[in-house]
PDB file of N, CA and C in Angstrom:
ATOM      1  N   UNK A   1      -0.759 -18.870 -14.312  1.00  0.00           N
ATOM      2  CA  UNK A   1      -0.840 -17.868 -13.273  1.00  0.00           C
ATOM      3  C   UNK A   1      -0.739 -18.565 -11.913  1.00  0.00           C
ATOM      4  N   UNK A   2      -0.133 -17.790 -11.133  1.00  0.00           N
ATOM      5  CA  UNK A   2      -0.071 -18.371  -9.779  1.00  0.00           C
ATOM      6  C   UNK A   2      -0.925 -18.383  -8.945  1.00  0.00           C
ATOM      7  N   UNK A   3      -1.535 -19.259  -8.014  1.00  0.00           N
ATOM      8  CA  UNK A   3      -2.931 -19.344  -7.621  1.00  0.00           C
ATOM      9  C   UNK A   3      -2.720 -18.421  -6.228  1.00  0.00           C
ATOM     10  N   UNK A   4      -3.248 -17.856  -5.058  1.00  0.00           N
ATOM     11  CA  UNK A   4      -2.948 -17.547  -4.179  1.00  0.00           C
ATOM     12  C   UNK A   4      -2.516 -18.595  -3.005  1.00  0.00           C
ATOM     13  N   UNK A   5      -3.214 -19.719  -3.270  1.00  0.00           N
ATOM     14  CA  UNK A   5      -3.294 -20.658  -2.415  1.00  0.00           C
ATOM     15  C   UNK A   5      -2.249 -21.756  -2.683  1.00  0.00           C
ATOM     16  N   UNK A   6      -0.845 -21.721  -3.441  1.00  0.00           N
ATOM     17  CA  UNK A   6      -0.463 -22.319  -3.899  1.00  0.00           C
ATOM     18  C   UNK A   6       1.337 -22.435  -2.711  1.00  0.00           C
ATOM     19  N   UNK A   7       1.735 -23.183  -2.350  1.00  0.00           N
ATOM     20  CA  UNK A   7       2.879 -22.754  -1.723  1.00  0.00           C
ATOM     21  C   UNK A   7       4.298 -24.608  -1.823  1.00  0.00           C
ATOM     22  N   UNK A   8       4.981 -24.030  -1.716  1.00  0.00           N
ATOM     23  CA  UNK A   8       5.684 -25.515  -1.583  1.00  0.00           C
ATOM     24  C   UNK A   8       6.071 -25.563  -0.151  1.00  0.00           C
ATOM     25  N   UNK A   9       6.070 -27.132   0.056  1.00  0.00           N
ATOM     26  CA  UNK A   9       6.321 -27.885   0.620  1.00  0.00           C
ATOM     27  C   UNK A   9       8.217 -27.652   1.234  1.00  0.00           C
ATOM     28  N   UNK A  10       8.149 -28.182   2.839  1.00  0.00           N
ATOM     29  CA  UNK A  10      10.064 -27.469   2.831  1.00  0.00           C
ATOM     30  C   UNK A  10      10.788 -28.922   2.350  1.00  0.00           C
ATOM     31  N   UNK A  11      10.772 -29.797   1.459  1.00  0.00           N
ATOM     32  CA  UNK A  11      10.784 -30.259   0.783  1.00  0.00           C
ATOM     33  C   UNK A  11      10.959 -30.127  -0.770  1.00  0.00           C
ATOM     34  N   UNK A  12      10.299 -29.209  -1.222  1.00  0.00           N
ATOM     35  CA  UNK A  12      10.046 -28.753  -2.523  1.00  0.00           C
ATOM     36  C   UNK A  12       9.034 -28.874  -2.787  1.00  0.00           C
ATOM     37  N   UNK A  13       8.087 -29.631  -2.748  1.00  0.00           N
ATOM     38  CA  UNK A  13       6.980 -30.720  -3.629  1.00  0.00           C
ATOM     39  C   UNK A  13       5.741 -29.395  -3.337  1.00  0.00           C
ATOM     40  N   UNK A  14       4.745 -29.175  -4.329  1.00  0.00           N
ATOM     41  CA  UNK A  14       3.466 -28.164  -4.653  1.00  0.00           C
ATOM     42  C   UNK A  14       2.625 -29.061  -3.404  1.00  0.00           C
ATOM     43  N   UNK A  15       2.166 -27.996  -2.891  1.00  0.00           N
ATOM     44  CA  UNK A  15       1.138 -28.431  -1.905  1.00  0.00           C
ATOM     45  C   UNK A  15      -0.495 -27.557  -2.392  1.00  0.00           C
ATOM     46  N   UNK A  16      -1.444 -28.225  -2.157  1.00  0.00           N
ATOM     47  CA  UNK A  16      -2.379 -27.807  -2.504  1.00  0.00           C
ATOM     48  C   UNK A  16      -3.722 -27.280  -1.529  1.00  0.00           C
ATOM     49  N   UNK A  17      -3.939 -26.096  -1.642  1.00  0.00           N
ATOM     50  CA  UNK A  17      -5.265 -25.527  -0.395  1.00  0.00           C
ATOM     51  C   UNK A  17      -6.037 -26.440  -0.304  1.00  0.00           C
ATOM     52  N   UNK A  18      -6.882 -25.869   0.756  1.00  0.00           N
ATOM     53  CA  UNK A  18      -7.937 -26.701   0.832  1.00  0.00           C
ATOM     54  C   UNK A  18      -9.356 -26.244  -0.003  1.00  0.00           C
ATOM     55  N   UNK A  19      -9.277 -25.417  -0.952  1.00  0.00           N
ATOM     56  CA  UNK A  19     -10.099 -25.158  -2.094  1.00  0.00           C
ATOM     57  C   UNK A  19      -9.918 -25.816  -3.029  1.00  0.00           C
ATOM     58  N   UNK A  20      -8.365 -26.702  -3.174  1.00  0.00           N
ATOM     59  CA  UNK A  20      -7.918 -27.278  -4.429  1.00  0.00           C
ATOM     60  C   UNK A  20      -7.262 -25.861  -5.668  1.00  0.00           C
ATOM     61  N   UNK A  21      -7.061 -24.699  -5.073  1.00  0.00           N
ATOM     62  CA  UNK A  21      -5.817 -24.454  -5.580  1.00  0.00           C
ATOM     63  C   UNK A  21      -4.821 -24.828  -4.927  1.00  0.00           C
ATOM     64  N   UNK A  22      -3.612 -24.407  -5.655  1.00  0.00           N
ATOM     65  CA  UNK A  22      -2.137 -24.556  -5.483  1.00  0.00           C
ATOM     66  C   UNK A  22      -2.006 -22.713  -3.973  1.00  0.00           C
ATOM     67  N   UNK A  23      -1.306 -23.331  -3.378  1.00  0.00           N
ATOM     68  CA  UNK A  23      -0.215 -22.534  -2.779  1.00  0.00           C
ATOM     69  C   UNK A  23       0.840 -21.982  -3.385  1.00  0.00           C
ATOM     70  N   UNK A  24       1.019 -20.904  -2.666  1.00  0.00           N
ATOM     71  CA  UNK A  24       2.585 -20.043  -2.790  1.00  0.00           C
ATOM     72  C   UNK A  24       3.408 -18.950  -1.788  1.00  0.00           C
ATOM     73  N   UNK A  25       4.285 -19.768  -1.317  1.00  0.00           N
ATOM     74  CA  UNK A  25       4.791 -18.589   0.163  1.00  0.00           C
ATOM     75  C   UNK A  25       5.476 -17.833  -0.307  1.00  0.00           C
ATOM     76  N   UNK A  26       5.784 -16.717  -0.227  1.00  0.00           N
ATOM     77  CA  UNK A  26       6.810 -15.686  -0.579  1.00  0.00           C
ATOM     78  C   UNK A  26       7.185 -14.687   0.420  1.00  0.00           C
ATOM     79  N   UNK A  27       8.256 -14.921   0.290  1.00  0.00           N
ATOM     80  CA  UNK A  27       9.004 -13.924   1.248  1.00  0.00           C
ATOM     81  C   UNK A  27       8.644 -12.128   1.151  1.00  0.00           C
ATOM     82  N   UNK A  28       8.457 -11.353   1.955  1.00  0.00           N
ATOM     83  CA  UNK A  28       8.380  -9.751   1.241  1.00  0.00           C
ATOM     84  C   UNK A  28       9.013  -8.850   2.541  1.00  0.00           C
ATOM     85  N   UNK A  29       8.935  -7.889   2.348  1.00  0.00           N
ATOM     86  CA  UNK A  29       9.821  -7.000   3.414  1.00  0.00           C
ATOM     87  C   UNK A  29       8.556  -6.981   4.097  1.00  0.00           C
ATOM     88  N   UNK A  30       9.281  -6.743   5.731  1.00  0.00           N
ATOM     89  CA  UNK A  30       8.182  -6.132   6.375  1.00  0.00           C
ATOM     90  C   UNK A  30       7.260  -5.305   6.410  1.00  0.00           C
ATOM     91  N   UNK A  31       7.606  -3.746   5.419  1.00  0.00           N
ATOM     92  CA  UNK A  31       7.220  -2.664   5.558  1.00  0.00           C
ATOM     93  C   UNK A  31       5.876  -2.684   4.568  1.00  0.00           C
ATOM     94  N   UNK A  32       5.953  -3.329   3.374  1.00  0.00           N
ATOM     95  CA  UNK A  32       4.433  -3.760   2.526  1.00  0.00           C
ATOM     96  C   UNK A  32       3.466  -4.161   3.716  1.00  0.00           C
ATOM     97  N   UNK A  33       4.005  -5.674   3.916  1.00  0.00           N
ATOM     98  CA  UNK A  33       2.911  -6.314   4.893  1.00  0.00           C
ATOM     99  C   UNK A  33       2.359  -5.589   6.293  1.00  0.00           C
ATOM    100  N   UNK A  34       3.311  -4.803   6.720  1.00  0.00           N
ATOM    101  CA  UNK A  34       2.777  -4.075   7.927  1.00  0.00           C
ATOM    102  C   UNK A  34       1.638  -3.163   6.788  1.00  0.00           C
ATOM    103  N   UNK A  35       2.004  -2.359   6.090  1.00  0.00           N
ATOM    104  CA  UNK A  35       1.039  -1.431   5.169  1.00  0.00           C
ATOM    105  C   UNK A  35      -0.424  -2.279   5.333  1.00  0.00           C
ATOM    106  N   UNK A  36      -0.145  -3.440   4.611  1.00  0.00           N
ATOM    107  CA  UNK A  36      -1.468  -4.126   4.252  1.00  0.00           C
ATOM    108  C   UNK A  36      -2.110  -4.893   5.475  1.00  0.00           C
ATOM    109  N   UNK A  37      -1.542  -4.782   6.606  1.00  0.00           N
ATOM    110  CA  UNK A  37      -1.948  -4.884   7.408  1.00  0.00           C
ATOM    111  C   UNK A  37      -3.100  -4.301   8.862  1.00  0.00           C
ATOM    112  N   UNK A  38      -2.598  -3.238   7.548  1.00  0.00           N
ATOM    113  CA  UNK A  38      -2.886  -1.470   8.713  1.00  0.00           C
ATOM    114  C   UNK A  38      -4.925  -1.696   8.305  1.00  0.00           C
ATOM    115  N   UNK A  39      -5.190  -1.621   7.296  1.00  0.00           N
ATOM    116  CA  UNK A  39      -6.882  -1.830   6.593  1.00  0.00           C
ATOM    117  C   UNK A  39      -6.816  -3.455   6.790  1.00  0.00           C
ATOM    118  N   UNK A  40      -6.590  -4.211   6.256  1.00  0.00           N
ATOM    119  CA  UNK A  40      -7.375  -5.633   6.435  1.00  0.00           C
ATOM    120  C   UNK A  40      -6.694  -6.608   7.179  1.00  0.00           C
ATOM    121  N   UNK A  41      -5.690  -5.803   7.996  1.00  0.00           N
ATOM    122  CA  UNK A  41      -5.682  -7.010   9.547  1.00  0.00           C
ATOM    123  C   UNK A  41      -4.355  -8.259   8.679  1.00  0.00           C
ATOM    124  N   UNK A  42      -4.308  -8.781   9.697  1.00  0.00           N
ATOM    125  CA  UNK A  42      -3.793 -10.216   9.604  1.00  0.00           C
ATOM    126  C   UNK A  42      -4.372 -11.267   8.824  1.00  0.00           C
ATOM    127  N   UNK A  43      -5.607 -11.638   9.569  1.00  0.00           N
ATOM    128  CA  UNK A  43      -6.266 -12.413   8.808  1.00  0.00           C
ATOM    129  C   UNK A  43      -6.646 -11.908   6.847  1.00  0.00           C
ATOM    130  N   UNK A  44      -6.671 -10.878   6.746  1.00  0.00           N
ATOM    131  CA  UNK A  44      -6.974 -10.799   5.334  1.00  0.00           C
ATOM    132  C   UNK A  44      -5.725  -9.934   4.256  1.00  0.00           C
ATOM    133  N   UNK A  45      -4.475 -10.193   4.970  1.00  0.00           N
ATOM    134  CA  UNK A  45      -3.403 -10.012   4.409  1.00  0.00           C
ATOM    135  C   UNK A  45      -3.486 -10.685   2.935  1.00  0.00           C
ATOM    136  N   UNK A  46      -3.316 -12.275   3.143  1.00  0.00           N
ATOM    137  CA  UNK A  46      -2.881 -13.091   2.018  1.00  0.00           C
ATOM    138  C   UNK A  46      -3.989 -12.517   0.565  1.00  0.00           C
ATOM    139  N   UNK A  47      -5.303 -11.958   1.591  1.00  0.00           N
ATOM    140  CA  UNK A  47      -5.950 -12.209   0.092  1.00  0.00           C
ATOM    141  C   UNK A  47      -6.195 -11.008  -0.344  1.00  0.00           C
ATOM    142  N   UNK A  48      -5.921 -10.027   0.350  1.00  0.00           N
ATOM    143  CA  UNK A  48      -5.698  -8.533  -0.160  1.00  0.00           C
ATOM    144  C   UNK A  48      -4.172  -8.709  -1.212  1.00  0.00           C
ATOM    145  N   UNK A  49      -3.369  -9.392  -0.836  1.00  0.00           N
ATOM    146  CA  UNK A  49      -2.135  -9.851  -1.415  1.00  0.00           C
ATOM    147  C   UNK A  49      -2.731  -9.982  -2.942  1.00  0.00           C
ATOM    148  N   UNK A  50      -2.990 -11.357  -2.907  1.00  0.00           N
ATOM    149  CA  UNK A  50      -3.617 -11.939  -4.017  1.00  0.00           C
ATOM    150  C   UNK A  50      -4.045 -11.208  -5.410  1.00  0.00           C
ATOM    151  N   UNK A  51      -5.211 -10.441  -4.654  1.00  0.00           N
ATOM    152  CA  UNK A  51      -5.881  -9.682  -5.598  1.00  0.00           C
ATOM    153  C   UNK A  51      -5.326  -8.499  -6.163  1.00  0.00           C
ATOM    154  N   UNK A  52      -4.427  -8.597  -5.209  1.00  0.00           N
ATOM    155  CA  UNK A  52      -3.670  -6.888  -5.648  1.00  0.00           C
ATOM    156  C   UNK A  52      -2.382  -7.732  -6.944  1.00  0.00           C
ATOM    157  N   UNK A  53      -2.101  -8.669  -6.297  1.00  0.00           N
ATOM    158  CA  UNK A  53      -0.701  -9.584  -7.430  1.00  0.00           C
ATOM    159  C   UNK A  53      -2.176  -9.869  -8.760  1.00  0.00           C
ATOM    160  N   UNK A  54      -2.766  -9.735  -8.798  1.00  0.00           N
ATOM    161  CA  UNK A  54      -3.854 -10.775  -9.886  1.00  0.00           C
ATOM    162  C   UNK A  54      -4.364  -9.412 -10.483  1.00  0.00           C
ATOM    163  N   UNK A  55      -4.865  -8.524 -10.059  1.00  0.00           N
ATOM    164  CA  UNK A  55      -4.782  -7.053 -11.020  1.00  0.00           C
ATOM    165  C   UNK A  55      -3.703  -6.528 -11.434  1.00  0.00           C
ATOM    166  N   UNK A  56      -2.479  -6.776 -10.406  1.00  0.00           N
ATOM    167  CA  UNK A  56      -1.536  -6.420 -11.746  1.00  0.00           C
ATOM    168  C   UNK A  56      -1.294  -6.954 -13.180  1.00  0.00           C
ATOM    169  N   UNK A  57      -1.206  -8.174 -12.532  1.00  0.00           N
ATOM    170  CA  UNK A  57      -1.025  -9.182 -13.931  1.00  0.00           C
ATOM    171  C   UNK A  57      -1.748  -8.786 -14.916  1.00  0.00           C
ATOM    172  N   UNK A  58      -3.555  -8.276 -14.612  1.00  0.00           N
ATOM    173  CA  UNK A  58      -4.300  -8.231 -15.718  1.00  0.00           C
ATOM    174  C   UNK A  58      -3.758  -6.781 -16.275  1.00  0.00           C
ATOM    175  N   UNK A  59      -3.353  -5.789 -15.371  1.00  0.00           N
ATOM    176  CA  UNK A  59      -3.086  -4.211 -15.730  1.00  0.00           C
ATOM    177  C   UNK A  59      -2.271  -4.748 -16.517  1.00  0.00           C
ATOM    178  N   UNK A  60      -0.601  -5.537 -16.446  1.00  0.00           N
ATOM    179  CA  UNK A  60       0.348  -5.538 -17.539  1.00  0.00           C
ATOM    180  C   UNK A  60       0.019  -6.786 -18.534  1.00  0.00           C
ATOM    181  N   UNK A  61      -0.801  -7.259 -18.553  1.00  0.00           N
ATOM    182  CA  UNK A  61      -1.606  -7.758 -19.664  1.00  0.00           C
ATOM    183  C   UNK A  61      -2.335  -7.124 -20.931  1.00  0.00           C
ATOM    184  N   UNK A  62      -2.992  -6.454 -20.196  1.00  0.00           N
ATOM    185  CA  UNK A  62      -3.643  -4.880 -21.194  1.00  0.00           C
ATOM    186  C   UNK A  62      -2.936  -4.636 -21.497  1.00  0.00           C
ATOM    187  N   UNK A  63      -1.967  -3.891 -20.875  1.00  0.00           N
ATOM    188  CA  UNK A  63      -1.248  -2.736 -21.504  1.00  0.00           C
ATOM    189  C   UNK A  63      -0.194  -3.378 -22.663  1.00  0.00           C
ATOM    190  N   UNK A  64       0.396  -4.468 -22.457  1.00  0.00           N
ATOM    191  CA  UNK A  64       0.757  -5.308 -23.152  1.00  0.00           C
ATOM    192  C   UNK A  64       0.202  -5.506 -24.813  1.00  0.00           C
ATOM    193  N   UNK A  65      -0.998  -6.092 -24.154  1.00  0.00           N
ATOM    194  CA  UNK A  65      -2.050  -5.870 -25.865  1.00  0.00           C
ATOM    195  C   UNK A  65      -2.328  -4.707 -26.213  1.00  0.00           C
ATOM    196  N   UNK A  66      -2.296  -3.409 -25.924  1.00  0.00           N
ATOM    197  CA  UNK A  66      -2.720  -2.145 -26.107  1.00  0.00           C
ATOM    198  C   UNK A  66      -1.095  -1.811 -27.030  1.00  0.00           C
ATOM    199  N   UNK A  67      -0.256  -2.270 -26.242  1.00  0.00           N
ATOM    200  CA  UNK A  67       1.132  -1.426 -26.838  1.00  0.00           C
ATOM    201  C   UNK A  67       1.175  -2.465 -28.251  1.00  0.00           C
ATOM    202  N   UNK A  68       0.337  -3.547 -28.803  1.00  0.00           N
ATOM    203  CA  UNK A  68       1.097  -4.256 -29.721  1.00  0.00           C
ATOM    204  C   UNK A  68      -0.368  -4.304 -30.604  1.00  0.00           C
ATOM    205  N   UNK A  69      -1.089  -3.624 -30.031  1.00  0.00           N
ATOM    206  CA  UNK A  69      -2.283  -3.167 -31.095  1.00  0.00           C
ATOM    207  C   UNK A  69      -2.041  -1.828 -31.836  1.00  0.00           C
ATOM    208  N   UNK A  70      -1.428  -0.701 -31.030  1.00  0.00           N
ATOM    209  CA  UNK A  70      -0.980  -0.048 -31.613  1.00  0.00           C
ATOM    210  C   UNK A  70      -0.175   0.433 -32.757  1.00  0.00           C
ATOM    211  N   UNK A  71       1.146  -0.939 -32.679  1.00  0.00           N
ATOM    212  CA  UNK A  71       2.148  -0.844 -33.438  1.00  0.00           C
ATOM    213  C   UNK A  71       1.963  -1.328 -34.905  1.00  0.00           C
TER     214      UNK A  71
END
């Protein structure tokens, strides 16, 4: 999984936070980030980001095991 704090280097090379996760920059349209900008500001963009990318994962995780428990 991708850490929030995870980003490369303009180089290439993994650079690492200063928590000791990994970075990750990603490009996105303006119109999300202005959204997520509107409730938690600038400063708490990245980690409203985060958590929202890290519940999805777990939502299509479930649902994942749900569709192959079923079958």
């Amino acid at each position: 999984m991708i850490c929030p704090e995870e980003h490369l280097a303009a180089d290439g090379t993994t650079v690492t936070g200063s928590s000791g996760q990994r970075e990750v920059s990603v490009a996105l349209p303006p119109s999300p980030i202005e959204a997520v900008e509107k409730p938690v500001g600038r400063e708490g963009r990245a980690g409203f980001i985060a958590v929202a990318a890290q519940r999805e994962v777990k939502k299509r995780t479930l649902d994942a095991l749900a569709s192959t428990t079923r079958n």
